[in-house]
N, C-alpha and C. Protein backbone atom coordinates (compact mmCIF):
# COMPACT_ATOMS: atom_id res chain seq x y z
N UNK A 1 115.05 87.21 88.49
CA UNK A 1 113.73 87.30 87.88
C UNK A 1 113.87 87.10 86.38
N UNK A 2 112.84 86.35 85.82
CA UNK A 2 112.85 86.27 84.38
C UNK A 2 112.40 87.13 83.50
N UNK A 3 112.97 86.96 82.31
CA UNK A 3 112.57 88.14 81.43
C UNK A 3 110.95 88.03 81.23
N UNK A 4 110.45 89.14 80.90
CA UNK A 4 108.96 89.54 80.38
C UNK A 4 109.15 89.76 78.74
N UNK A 5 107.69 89.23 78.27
CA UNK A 5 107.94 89.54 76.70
C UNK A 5 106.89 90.89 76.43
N UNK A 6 107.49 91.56 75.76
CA UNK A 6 106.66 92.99 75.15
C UNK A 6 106.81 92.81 73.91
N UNK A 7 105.51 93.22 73.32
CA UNK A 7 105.18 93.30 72.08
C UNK A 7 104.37 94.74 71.73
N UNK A 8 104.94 95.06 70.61
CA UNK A 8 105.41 95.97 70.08
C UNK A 8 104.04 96.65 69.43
N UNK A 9 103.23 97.87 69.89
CA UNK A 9 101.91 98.19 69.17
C UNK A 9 102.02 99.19 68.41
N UNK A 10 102.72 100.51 68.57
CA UNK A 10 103.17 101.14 67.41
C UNK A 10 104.44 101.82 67.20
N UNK A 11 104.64 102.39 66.90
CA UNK A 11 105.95 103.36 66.27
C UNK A 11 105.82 104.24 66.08
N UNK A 12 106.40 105.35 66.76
CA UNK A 12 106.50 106.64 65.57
C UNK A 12 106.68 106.99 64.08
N UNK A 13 106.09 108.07 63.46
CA UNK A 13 106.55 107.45 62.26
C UNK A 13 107.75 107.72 61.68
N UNK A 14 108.95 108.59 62.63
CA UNK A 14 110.35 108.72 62.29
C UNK A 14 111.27 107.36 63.12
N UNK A 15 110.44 106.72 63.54
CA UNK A 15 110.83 105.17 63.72
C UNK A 15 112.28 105.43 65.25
N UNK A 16 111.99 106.64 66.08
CA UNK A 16 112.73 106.86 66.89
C UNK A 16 111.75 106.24 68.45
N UNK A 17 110.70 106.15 68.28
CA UNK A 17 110.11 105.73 69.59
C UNK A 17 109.09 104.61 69.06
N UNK A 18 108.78 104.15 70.51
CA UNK A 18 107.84 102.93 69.98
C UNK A 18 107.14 102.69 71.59
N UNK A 19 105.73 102.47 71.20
CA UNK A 19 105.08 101.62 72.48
C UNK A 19 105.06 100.17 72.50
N UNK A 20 104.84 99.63 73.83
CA UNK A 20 104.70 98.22 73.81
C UNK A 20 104.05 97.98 74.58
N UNK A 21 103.41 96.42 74.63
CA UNK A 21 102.64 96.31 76.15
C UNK A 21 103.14 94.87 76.31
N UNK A 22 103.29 94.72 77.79
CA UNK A 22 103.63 93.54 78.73
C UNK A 22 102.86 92.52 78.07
N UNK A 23 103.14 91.57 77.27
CA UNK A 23 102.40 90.15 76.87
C UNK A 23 101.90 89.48 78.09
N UNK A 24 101.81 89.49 79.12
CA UNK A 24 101.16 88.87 80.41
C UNK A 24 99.98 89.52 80.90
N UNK A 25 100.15 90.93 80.68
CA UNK A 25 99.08 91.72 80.94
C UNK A 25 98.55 92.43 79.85
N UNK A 26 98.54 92.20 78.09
CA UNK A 26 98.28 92.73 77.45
C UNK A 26 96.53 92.65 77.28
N UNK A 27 95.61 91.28 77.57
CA UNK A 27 94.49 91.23 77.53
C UNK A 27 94.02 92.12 78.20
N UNK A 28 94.51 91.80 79.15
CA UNK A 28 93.71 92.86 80.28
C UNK A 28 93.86 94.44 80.04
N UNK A 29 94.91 94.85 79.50
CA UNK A 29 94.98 96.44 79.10
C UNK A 29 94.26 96.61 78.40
N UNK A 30 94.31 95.77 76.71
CA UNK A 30 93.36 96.39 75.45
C UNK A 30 91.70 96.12 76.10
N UNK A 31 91.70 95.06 76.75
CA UNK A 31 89.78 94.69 77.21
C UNK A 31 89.58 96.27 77.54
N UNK A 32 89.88 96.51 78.42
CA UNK A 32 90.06 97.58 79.67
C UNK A 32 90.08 99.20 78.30
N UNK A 33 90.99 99.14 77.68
CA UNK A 33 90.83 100.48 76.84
C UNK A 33 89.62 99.76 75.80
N UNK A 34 89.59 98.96 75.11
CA UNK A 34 88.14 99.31 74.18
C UNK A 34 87.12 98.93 75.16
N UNK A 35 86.63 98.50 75.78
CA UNK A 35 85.35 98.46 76.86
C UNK A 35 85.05 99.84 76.35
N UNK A 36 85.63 101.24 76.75
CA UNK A 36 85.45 102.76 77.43
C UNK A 36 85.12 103.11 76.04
N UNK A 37 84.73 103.68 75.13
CA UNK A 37 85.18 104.75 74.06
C UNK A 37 85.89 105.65 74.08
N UNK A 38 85.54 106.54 75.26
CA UNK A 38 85.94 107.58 76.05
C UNK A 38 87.63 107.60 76.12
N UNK A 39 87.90 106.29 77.09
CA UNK A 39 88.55 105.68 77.24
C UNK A 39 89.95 105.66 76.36
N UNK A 40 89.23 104.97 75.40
CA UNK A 40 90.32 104.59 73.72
C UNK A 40 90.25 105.80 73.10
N UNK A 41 89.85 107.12 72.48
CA UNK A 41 90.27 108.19 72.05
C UNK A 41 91.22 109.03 72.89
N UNK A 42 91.01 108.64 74.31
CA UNK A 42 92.08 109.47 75.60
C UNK A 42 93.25 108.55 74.88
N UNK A 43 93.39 107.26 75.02
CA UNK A 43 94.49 106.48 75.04
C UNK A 43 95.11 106.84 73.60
N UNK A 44 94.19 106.73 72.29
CA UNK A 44 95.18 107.37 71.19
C UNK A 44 95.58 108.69 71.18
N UNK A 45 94.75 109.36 71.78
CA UNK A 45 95.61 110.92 71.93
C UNK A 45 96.72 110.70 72.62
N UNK A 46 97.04 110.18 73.54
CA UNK A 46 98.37 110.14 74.91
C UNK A 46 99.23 109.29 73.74
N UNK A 47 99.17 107.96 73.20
CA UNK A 47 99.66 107.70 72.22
C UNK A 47 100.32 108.56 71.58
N UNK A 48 99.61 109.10 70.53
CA UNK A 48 100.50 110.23 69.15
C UNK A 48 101.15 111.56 69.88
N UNK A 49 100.63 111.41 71.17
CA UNK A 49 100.99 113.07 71.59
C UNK A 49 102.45 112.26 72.52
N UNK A 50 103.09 110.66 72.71
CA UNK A 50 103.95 110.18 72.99
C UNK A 50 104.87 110.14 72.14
N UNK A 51 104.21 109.64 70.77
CA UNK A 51 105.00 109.40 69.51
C UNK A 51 105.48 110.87 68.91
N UNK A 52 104.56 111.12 68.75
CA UNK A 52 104.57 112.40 67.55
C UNK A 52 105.02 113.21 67.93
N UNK A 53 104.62 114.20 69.19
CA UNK A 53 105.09 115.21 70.32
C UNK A 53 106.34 114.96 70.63
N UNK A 54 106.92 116.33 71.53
CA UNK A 54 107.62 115.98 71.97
C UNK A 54 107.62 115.61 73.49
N UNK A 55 106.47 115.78 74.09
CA UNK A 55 105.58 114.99 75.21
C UNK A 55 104.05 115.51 75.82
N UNK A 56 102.89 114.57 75.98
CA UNK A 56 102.12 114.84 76.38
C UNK A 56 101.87 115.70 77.50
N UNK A 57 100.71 116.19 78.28
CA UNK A 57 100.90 117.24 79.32
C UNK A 57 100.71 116.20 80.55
N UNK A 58 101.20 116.91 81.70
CA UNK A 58 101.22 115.91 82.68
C UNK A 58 100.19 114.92 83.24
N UNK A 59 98.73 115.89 82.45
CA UNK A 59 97.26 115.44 83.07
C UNK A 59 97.06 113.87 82.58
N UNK A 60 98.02 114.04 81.37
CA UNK A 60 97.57 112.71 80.62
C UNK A 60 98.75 111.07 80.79
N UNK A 61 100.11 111.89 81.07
CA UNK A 61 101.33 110.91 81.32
C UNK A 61 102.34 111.76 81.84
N UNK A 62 102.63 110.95 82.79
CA UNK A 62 103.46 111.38 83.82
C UNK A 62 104.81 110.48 84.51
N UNK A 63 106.05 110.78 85.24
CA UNK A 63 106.50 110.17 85.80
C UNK A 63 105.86 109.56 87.70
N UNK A 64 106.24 108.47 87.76
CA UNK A 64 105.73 107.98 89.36
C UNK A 64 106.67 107.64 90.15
N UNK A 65 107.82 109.09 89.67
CA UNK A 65 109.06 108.81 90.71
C UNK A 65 109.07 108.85 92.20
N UNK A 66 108.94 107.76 93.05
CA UNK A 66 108.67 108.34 94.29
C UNK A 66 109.56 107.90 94.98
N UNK A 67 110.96 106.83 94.83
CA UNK A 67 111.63 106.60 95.38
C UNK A 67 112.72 106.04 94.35
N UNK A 68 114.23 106.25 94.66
CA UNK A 68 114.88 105.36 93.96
C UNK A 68 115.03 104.07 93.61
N UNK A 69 114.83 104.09 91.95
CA UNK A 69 114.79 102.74 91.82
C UNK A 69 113.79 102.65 90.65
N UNK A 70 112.56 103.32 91.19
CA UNK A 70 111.75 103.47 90.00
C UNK A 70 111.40 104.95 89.14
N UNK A 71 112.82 105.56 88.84
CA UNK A 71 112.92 106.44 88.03
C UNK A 71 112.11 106.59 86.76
N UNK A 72 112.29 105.92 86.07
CA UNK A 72 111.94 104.98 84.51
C UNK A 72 110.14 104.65 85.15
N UNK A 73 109.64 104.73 85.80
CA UNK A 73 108.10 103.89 86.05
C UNK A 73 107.27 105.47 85.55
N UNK A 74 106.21 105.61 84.48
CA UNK A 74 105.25 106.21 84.13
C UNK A 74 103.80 106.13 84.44
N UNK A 75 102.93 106.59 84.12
CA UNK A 75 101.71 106.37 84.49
C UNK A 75 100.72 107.39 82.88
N UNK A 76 99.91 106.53 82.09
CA UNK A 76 99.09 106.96 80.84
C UNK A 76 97.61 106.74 82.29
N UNK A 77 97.19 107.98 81.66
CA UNK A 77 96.14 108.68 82.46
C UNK A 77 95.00 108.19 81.62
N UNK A 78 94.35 107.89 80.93
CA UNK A 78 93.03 107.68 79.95
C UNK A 78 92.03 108.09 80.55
N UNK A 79 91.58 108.40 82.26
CA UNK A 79 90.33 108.83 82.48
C UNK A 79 90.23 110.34 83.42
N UNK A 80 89.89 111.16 84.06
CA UNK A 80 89.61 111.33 85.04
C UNK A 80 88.41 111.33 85.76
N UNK A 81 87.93 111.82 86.69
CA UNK A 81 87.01 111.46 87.51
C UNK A 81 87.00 110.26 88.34
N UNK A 82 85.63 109.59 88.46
CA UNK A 82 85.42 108.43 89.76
C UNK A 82 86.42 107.13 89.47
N UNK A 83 86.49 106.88 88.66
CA UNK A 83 87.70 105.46 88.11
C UNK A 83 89.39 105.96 88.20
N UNK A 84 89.03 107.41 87.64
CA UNK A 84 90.89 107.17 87.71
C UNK A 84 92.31 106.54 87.36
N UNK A 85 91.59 105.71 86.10
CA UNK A 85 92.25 104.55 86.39
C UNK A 85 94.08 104.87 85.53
N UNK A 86 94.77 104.01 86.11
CA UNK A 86 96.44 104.28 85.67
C UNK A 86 97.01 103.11 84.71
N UNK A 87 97.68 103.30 84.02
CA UNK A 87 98.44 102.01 82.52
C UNK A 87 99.78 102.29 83.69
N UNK A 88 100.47 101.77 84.40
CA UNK A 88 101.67 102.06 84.51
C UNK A 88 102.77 100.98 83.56
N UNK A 89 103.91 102.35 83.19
CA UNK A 89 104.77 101.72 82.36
C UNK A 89 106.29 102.00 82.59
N UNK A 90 106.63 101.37 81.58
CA UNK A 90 108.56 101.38 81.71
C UNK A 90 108.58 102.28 80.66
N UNK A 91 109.57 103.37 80.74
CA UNK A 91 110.34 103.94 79.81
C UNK A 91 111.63 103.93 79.58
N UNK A 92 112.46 103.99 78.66
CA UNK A 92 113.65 103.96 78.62
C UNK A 92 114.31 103.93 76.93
N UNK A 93 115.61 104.35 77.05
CA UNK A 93 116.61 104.39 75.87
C UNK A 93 116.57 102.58 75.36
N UNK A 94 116.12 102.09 74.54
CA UNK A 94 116.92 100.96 74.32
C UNK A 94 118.02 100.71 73.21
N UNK A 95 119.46 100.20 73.85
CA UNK A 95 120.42 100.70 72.91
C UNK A 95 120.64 99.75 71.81
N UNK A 96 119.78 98.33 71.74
CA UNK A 96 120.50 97.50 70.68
C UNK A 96 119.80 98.12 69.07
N UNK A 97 118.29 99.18 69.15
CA UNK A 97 118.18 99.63 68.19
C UNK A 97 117.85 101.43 68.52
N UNK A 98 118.63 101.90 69.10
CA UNK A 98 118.47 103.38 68.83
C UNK A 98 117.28 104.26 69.06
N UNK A 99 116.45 102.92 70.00
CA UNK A 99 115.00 103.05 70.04
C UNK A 99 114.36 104.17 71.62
N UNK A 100 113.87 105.12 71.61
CA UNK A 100 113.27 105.22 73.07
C UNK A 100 111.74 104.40 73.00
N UNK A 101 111.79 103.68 73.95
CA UNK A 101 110.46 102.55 74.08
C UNK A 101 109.94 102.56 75.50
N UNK A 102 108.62 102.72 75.54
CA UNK A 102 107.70 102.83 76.43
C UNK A 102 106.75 101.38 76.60
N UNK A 103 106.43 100.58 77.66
CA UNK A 103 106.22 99.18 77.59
C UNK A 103 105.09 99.55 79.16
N UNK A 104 103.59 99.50 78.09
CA UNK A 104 102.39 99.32 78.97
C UNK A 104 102.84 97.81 79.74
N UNK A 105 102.63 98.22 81.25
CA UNK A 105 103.14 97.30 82.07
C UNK A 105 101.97 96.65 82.95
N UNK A 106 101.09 97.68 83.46
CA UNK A 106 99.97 97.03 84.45
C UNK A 106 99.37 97.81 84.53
N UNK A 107 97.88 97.49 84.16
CA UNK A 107 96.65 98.13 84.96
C UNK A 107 96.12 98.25 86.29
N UNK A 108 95.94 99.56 86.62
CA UNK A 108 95.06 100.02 87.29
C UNK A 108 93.75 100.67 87.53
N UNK A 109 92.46 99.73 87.51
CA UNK A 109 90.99 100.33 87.17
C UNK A 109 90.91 101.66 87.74
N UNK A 110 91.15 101.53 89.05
CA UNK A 110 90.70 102.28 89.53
C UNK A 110 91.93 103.28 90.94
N UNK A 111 92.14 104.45 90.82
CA UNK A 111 92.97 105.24 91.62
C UNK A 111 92.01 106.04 93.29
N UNK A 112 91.86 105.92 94.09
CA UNK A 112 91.06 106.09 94.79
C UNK A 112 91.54 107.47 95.89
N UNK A 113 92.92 107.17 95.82
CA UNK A 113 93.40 108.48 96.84
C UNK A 113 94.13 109.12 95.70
N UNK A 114 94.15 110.89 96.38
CA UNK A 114 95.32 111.87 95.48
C UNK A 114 96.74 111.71 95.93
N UNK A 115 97.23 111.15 96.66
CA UNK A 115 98.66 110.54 96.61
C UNK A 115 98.77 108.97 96.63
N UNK A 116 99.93 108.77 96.55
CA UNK A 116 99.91 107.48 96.15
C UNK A 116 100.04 106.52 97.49
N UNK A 117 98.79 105.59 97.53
CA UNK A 117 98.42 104.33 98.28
C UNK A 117 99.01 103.40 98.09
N UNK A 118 99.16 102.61 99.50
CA UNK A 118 100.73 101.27 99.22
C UNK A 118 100.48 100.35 98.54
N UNK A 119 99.02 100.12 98.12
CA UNK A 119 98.91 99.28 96.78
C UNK A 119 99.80 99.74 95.11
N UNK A 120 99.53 101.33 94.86
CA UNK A 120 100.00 102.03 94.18
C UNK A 120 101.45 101.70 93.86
N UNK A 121 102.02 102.35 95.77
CA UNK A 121 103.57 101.65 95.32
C UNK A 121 104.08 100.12 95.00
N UNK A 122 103.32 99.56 95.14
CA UNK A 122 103.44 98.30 95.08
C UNK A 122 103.42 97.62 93.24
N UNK A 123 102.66 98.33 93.04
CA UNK A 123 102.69 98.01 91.33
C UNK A 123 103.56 98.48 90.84
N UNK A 124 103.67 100.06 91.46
CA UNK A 124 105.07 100.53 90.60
C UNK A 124 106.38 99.55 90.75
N UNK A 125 106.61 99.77 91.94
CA UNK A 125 107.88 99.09 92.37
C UNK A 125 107.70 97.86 91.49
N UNK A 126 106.85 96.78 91.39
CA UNK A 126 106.72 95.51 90.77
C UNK A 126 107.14 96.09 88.96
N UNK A 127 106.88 97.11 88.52
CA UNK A 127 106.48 97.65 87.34
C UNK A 127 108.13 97.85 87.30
N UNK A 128 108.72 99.07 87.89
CA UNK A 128 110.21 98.71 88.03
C UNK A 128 110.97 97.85 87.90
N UNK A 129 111.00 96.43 88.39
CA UNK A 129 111.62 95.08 88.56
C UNK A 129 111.68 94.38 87.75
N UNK A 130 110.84 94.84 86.44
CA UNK A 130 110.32 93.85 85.40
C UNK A 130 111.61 94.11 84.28
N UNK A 131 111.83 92.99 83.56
CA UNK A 131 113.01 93.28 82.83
C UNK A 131 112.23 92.01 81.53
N UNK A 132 112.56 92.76 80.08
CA UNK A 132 111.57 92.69 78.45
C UNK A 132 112.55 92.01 77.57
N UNK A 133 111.81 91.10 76.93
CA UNK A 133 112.73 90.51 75.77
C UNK A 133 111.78 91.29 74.73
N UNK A 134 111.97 92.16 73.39
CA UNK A 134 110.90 92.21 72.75
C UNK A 134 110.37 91.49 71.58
N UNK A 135 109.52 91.83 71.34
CA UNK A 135 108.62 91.02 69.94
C UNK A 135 108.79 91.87 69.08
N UNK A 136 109.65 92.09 68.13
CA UNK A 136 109.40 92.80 67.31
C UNK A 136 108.92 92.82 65.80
């Protein structure tokens, strides 16, 4: 499989972590967070409380470990109620700069069951597989 490009949206400001989002699916994430208002103040809180914190609470980002393999696969929460909807992402150490980096990977509008549906695993697992050149 070929590399994916991520580009780089912010940084902490002790320059130890950083978010990114999937350049293939980046339209579709930012449309999707400013559409909401609601929406985009959830998403900068989970943001700074990624960066800044030393981690958000589970309501808001979480791991979607459900099988080996996709250890590293997250999920940024921005809504609850009838939409539900999930950012799933990659996390990980990256060692060529000392960086821990988090890489918005794929949207999900909408979450419909309280455990996870084989569409669900299906993104993750795809979300897993994906391997980033970055933009920095």
């Amino acid at each position: 499989m070929s590399s994916r490009k991520a580009i780089l949206i912010k940084k902490s400001e002790n320059g130890r972590k950083a978010i990114y989002i999937d350049a293939d699916n980046a339209d579709e994430i930012k449309s999707f967070i400013s559409a909401n208002p609601t929406i985009q103040e959830k998403f900068k809180l989970i943001t700074r409380l990624i960066l800044e914190e030393n981690r958000p609470p589970r309501d808001l980002y979480d791991k979607e470990n459900f099988e080996k393999g996709c250890e590293h696969v997250t999920a940024m929460k921005p809504a609850k109620g009838k939409s539900n909807p999930r950012i799933y992402c990659q996390q990980f150490a990256r060692e060529d700069k000392q960086l821990y980096v988090i890489i918005m990977a794929e949207l999900l509008q909408k979450k419909t069951s309280q455990g996870l549906s084989k569409k669900e695993k299906q993104i993750i697992r795809r979300v897993a597989s994906y391997t980033y050149e970055f933009e920095d």
